[in-house]
Protein backbone atom coordinates (compact mmCIF):
# COMPACT_ATOMS: atom_id res chain seq x y z
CA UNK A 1 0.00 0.00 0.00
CA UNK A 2 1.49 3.40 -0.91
CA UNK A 3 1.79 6.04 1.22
CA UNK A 4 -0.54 9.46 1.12
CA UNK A 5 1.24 12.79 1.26
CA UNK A 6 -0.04 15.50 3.13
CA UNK A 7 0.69 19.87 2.18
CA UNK A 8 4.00 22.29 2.17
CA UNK A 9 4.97 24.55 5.10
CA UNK A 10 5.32 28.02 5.41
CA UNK A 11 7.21 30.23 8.06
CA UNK A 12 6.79 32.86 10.48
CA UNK A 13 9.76 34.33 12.68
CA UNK A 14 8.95 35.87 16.40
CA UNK A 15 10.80 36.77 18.83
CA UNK A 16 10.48 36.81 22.87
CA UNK A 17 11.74 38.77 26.29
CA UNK A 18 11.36 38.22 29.64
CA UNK A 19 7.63 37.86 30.03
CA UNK A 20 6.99 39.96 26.94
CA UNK A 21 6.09 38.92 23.49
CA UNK A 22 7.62 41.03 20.18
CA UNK A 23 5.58 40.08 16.90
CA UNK A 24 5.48 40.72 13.34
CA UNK A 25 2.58 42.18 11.49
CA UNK A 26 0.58 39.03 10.10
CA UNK A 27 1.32 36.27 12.33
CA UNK A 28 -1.28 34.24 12.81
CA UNK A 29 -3.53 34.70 16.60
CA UNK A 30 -3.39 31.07 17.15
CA UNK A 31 -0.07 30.66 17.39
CA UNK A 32 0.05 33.69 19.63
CA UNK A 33 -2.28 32.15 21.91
CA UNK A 34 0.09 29.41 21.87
CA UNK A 35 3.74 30.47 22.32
CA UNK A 36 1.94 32.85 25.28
CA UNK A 37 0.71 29.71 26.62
CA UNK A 38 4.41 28.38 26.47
CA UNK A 39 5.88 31.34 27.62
CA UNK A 40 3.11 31.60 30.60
CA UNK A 41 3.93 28.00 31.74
CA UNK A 42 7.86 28.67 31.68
CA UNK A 43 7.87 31.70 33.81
CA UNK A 44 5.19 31.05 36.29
CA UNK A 45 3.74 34.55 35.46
CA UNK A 46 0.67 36.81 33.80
CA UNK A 47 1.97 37.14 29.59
CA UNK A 48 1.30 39.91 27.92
CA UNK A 49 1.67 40.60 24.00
CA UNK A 50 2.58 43.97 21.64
CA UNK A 51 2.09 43.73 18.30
CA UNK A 52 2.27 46.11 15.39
CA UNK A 53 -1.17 45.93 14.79
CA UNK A 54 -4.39 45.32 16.37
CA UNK A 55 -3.78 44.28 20.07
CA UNK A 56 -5.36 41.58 21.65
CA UNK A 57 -6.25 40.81 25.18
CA UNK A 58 -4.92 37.83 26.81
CA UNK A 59 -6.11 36.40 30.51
CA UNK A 60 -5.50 33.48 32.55
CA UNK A 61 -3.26 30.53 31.27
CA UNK A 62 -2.70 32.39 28.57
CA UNK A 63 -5.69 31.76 26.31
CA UNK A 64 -6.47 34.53 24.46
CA UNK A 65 -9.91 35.67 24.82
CA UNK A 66 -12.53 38.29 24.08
CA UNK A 67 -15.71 37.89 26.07
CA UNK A 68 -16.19 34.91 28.35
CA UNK A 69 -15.04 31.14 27.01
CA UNK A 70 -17.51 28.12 27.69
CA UNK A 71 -16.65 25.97 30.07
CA UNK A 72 -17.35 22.82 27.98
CA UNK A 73 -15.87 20.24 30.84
CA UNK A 74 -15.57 17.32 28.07
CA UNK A 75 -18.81 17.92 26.55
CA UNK A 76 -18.60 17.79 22.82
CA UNK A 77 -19.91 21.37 21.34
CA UNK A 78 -22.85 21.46 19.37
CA UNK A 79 -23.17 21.20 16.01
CA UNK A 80 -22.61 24.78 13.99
CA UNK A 81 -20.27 27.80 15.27
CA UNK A 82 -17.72 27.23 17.95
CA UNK A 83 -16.04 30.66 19.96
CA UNK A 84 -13.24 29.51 22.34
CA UNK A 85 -11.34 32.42 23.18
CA UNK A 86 -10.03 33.99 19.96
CA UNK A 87 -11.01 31.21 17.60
CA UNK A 88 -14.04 30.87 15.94
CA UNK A 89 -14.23 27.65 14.18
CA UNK A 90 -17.68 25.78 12.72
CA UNK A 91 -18.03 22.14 12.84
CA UNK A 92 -20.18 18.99 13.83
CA UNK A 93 -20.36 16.05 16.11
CA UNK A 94 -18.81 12.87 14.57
CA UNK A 95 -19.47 9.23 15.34
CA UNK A 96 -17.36 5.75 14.73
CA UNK A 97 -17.98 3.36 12.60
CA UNK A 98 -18.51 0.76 15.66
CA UNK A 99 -19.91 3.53 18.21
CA UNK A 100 -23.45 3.10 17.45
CA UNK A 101 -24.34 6.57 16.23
CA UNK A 102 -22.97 8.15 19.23
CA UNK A 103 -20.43 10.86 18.79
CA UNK A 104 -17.11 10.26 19.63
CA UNK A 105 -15.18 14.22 18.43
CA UNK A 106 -16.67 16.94 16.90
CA UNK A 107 -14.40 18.05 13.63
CA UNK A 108 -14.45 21.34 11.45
CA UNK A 109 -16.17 21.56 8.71
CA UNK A 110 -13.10 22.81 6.11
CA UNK A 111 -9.39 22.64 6.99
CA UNK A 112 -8.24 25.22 9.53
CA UNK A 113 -5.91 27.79 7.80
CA UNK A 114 -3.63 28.05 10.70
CA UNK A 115 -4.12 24.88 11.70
CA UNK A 116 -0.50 24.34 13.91
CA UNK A 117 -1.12 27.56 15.59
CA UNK A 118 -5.19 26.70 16.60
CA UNK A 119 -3.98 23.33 17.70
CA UNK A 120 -1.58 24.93 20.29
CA UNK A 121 -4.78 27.42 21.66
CA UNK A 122 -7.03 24.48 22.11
CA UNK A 123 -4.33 22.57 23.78
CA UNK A 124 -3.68 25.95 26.30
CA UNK A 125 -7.47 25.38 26.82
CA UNK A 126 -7.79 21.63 27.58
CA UNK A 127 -7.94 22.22 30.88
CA UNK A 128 -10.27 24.21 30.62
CA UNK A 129 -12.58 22.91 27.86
CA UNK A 130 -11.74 18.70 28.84
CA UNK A 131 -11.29 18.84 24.78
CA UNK A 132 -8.40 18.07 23.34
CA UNK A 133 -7.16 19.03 19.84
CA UNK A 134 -5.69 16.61 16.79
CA UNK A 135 -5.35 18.00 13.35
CA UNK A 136 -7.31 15.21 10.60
CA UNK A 137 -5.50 15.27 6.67
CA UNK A 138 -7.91 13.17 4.87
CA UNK A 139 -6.83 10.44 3.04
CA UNK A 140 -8.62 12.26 -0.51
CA UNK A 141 -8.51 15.87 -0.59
CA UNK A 142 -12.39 16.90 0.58
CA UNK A 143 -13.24 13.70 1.93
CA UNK A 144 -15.56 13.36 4.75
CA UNK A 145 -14.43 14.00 8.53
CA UNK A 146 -13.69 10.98 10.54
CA UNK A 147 -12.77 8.55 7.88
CA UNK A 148 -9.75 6.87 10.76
CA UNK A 149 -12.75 6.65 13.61
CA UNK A 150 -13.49 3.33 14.02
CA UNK A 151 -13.99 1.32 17.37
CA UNK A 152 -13.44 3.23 20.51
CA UNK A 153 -11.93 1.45 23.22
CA UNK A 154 -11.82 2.09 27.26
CA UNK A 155 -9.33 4.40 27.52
CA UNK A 156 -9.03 2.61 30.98
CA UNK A 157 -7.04 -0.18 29.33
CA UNK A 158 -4.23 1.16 28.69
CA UNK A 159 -2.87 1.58 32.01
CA UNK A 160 -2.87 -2.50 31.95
CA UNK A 161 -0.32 -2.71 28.68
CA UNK A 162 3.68 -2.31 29.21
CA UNK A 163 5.31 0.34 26.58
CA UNK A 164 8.01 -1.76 26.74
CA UNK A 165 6.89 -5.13 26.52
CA UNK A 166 4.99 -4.06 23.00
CA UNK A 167 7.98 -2.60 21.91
CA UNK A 168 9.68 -5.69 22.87
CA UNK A 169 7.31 -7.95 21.35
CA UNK A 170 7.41 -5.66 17.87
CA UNK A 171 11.12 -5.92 17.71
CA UNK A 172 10.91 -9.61 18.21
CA UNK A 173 8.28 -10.23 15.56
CA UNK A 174 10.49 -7.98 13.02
CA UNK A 175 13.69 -9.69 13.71
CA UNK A 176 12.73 -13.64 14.45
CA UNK A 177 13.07 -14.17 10.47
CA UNK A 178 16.52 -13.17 10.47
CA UNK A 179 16.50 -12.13 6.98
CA UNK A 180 19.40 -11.32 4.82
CA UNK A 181 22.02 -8.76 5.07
CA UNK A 182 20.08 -6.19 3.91
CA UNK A 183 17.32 -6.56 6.45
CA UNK A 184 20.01 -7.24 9.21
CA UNK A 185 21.27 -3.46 8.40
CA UNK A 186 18.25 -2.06 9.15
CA UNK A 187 18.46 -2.63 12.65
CA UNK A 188 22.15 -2.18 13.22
CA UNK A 189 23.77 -1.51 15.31
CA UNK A 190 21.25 -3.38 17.89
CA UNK A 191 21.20 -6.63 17.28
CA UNK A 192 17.58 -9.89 17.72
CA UNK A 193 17.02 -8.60 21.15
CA UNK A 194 15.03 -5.56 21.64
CA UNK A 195 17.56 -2.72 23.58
CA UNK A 196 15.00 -1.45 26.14
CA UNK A 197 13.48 1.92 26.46
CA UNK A 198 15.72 4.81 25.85
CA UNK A 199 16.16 7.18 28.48
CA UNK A 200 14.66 10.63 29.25
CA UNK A 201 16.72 13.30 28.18
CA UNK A 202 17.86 15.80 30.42
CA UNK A 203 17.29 18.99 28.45
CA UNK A 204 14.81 21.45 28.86
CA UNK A 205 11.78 21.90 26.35
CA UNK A 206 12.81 23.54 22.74
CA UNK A 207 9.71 25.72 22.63
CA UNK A 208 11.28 27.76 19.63
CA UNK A 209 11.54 24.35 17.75
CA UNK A 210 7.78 23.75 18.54
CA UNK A 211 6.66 27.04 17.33
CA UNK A 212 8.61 27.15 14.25
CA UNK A 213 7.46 23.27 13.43
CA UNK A 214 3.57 24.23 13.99
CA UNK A 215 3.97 27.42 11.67
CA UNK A 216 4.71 24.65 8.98
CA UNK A 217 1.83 22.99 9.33
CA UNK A 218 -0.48 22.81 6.17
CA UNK A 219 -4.41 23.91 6.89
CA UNK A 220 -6.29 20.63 8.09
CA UNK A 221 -9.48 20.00 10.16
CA UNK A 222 -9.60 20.32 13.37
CA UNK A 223 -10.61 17.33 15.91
CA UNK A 224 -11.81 17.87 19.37
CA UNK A 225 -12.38 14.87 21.46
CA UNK A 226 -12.79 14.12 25.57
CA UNK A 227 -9.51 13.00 26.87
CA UNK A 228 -7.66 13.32 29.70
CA UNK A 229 -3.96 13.82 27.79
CA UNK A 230 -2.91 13.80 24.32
CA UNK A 231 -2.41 9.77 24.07
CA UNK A 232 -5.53 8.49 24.55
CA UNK A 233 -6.84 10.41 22.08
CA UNK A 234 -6.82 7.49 19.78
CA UNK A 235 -8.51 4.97 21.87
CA UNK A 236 -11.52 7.88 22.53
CA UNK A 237 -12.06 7.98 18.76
CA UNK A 238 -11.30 4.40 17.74
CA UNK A 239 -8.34 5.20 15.74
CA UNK A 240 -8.09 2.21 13.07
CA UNK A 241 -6.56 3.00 9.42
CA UNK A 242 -4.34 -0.37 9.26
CA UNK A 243 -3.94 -4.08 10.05
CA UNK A 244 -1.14 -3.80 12.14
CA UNK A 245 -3.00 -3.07 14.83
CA UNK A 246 -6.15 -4.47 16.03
CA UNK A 247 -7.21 -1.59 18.47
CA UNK A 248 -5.34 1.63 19.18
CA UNK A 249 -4.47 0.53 22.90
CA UNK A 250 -1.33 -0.58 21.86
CA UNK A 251 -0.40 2.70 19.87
CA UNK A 252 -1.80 4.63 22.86
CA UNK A 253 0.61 2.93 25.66
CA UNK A 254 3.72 4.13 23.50
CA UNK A 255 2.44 7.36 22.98
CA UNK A 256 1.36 7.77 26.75
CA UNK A 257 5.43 6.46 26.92
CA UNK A 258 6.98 8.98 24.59
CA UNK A 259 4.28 11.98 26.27
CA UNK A 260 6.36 11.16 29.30
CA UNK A 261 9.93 10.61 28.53
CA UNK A 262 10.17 13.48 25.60
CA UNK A 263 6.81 15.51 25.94
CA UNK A 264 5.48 13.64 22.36
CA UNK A 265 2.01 14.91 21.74
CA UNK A 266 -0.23 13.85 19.36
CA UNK A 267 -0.60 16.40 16.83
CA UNK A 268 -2.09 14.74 13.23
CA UNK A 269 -4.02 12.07 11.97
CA UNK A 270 -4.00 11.07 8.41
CA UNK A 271 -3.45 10.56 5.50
CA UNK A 272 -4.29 7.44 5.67
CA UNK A 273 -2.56 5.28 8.31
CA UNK A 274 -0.57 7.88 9.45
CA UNK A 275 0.29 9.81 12.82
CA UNK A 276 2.84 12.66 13.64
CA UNK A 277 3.66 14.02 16.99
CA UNK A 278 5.22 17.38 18.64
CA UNK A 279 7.81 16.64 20.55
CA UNK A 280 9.03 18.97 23.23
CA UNK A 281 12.21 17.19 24.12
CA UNK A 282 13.26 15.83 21.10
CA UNK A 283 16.86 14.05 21.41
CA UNK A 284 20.18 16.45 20.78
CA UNK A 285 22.82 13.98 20.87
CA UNK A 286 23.81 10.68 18.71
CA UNK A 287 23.50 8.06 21.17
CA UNK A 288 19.92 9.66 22.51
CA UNK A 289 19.11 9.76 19.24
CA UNK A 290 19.86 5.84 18.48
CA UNK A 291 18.25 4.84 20.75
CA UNK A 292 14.41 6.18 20.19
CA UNK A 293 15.54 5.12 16.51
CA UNK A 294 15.13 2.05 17.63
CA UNK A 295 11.68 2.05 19.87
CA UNK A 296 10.40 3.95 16.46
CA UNK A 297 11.80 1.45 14.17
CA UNK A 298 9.94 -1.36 16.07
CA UNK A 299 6.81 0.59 16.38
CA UNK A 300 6.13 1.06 12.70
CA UNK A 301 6.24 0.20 9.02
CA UNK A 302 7.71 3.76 8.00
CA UNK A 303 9.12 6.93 10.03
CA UNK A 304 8.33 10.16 8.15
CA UNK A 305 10.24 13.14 7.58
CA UNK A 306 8.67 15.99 8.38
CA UNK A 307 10.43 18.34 5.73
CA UNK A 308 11.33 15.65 3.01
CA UNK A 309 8.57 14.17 3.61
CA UNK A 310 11.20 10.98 3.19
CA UNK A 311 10.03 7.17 4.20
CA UNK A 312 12.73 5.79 6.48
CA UNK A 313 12.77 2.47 7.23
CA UNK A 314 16.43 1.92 9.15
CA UNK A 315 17.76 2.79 12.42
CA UNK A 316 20.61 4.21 10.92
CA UNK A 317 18.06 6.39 7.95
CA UNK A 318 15.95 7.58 11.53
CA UNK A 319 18.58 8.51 13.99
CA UNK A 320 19.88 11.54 12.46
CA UNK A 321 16.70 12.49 11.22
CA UNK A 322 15.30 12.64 14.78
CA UNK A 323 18.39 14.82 15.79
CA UNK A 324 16.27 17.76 17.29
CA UNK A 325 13.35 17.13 15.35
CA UNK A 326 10.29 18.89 16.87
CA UNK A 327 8.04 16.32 14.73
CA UNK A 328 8.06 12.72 14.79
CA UNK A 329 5.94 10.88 11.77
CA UNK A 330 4.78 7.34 11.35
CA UNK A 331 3.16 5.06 8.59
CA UNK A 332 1.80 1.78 8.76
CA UNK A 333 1.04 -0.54 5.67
């Protein structure tokens, strides 16, 4: 099965001070909802913004707002217009395949133009709203919302699944054959046995890596869906695009794993049997590096590059590519 390939990226440059934002003309109100969200957790302290043109307001956790914000506590918004703080999006409740007609995320009707930036508001807001956000690429341009929601799952399972042990059990099955030479090198230098979890790096977050990685991000729709963190996002909606898996609980243990270790949130869905995540803490140095190579290696079919858009499918292909990459992709056949 061949892979689906999502949009180009663009750029925007900012620049911030000590509690203090400095930005361009033009850049985009989502993402500076966002980077004050960042900047707000960081300093322990009240942001506030200039800007060369129109000023907005921004209050507590850094959500920018005019008016009052519903309180949505999990609740899935009503079908039509949705105001949370600065953003004005319009959308509609969305059901599973398997979920009996009952919604499981509500998803904008038309991509979101500034889709990285509105992804880092709504995640500001979570707290607030019990939503959280996932961008959808359809696998054909236009195609209807929720095409990868499925069978939902009890997001209570996956507190009973090991990271490590599916890793483990993923490496094994991808190794047992042996294989030729050519296989052999694609897990080099680690050799049948799976080489554990790598460790959590030290380093603080590289929020100027974030920000600079969501600006790229092509318009897509928007998801909203009631979970308590990023990872089980999948499980709420039934996330199922490929045979490699036969429920998301799996997928959702890792990505709890890699939410811990290197701040990995799930930020896309789609094309087709595809995920990507922003990654705080992404690794800096060689050896770091090598080793998530290898978790990623066992955990899918193909790791994406972000800019190239290139399908890696060796440790040695992934470990430089991950080499302070604020976005990790994956593809499944």
């Amino acid at each position: 099965m061949s892979r689906l390939r999502a949009g180009s990226p663009g750029a925007v440059v900012t620049e911030a001070g000590p509690g203090c934002l400095h930005l361009a003309h033009g850049v985009p109100p989502g993402l500076v909802t966002g980077l004050l969200a960042l900047l707000h957790a960081g300093q322990g302290q009240r942001p506030h913004a200039q800007f060369s043109a129109t000023p907005y307001q921004f209050g507590m956790a850094g959500v920018a707002r005019e008016g009052r914000s519903p309180m949505l506590n999990g609740d899935l918004p009503e079908d039509g217009d949705l105001r949370l703080g600065s953003l004005r999006l319009r959308g509609r409740r969305v059901g599973a395949a398997l979920s009996r007609g009952r919604p499981v995320a509500w998803v904008t009707e038309e991509p979101v133009p500034d889709a990285g930036g509105a992804w880092l508001a709504l995640s500001a807001m979570a707290a607030d709203t019990g939503l959280r956000p996932v961008l959808e690429v359809p696998s054909v341009p236009g195609g209807s919302p929720g095409e990868a929601f499925y069978n939902p799952v009890d997001v209570a399972d996956i507190s009973r699944l090991s990271a490590a042990a599916i890793l483990a059990r993923l490496w094994e099955d991808k190794t047992a054959d042996g294989g030729d030479d050519l296989f052999t090198a694609q897990y080099q230098p680690f050799s049948g046995q799976f080489p554990g979890l790598a460790a959590r790096p030290g380093e603080q977050p590289d929020r100027d890596g974030v920000l600079r990685a969501l600006d790229s991000v092509p318009p897509a729709r928007i998801c909203l869906a009631a979970a308590s963190r990023p990872a089980d996002l999948l499980a709420v909606i039934g996330w199922n695009m490929t045979d490699a898996w036969d429920s998301a609980l799996p997928v959702c243990a890792v990505l709890r794993s890699w939410e811990d270790r290197f701040g990995a949130r799930l930020l896309q869905i789609g094309p087709g049997a595809e995920i990507r995540l922003l990654v705080d803490r992404p690794p800096r140095t060689t050896a770091a590096a090598q080793g998530i190579a290898a978790e990623q290696w066992a955990f899918c079919s193909a790791w994406i590059d972000q800019d190239s858009e290139d399908e890696l499918t060796a440790i040695s292909e992934i470990a430089p590519r991950l080499l302070n990459a604020p976005i990790w992709g994956f593809w499944w056949d």
